[in-house]
Protein backbone atom coordinates (compact mmCIF):
# COMPACT_ATOMS: atom_id res chain seq x y z
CA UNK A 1 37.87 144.47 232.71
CA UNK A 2 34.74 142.55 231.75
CA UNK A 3 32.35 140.74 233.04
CA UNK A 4 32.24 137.78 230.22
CA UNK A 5 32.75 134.41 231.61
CA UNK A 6 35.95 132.65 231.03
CA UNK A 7 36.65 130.22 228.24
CA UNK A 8 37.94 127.07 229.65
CA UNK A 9 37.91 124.97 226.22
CA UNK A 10 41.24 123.41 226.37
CA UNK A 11 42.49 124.31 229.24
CA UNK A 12 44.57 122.23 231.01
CA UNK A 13 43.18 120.85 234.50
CA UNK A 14 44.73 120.78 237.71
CA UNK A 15 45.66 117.30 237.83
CA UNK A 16 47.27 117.31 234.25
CA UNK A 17 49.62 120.47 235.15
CA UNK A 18 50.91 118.35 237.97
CA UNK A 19 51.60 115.78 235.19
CA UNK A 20 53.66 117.98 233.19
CA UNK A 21 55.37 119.55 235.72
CA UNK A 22 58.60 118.53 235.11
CA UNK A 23 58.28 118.42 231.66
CA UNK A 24 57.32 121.63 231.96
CA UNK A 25 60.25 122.79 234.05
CA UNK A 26 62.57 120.77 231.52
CA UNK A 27 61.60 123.15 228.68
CA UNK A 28 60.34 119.60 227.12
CA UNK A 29 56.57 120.79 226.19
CA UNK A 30 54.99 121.09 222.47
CA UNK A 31 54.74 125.06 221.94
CA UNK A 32 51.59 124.36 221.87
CA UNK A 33 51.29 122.74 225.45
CA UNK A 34 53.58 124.99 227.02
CA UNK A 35 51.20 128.18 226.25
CA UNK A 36 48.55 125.89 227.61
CA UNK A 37 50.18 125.05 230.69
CA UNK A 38 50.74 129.17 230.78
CA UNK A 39 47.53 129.91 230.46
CA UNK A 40 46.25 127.44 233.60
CA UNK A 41 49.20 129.49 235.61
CA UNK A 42 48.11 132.26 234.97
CA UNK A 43 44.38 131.84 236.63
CA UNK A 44 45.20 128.87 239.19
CA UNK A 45 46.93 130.37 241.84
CA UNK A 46 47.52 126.68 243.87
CA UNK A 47 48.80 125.41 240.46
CA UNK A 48 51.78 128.40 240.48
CA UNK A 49 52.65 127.84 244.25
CA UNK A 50 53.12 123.76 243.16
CA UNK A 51 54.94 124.58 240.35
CA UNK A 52 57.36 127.59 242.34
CA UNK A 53 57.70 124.53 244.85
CA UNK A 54 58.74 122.03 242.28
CA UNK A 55 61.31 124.77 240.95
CA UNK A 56 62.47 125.17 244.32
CA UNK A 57 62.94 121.45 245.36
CA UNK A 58 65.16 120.96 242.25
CA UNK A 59 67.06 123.73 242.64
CA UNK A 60 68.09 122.69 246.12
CA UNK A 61 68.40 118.92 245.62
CA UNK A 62 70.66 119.96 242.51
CA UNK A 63 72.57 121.59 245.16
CA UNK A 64 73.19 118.27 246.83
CA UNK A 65 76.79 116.89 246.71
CA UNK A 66 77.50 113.23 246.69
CA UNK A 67 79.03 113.05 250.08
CA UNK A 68 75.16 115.12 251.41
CA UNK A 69 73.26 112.36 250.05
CA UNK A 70 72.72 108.94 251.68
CA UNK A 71 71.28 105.96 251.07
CA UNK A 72 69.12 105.99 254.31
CA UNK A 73 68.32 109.27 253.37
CA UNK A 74 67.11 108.57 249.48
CA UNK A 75 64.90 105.59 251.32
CA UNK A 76 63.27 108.00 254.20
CA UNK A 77 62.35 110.34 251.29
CA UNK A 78 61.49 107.56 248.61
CA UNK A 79 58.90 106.19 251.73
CA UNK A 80 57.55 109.77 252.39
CA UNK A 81 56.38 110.36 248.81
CA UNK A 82 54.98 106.72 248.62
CA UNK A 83 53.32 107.55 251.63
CA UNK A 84 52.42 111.15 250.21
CA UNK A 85 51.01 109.39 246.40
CA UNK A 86 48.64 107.22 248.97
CA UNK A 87 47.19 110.35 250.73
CA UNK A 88 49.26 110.29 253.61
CA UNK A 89 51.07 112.66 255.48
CA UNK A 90 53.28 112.55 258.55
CA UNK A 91 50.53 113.78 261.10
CA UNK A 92 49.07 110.31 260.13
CA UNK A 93 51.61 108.08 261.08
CA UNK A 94 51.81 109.71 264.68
């Protein structure tokens, strides 16, 4: 191990992995982005818990059938993530 300080030149911030996420997870990224995106991974551990959660979310909601999904339901979830993009979470609105 050594004790050099990490290169960050080109790395990819937090705030741009959550960007590419699901480009990311649709095997859509430039080689060249992809191993960048890799390389944040693989020293941000919040960044790998978002992404594993992303994964996770699709895999179930791809589990949804038709007759599971509602259209009260898509509108409770569409107003939790507007509520969630404007810093807002359901403690708040208690």
């Amino acid at each position: 191990m050594t004790n050099e300080p990490l290169d960050l030149t080109g790395m990819l911030t937090c705030q741009e992995v959550v960007e590419l996420v699901t480009t990311y997870h649709e095997h859509l990224l430039p080689p060249e982005e992809h191993q960048r995106f890799e390389a944040h991974l693989a020293i941000c551990p919040p960044c790998r818990t978002y992404v594993a959660q992303i994964a996770q979310t699709v895999r179930m909601m791809g589990a949804l059938t038709a007759e599971q999904e509602s259209a009260e339901g898509t509108l409770v979830l569409l107003d939790l993530f507007r509520d969630w993009k404007r810093g807002r979470t359901l403690s708040d609105t208690d």
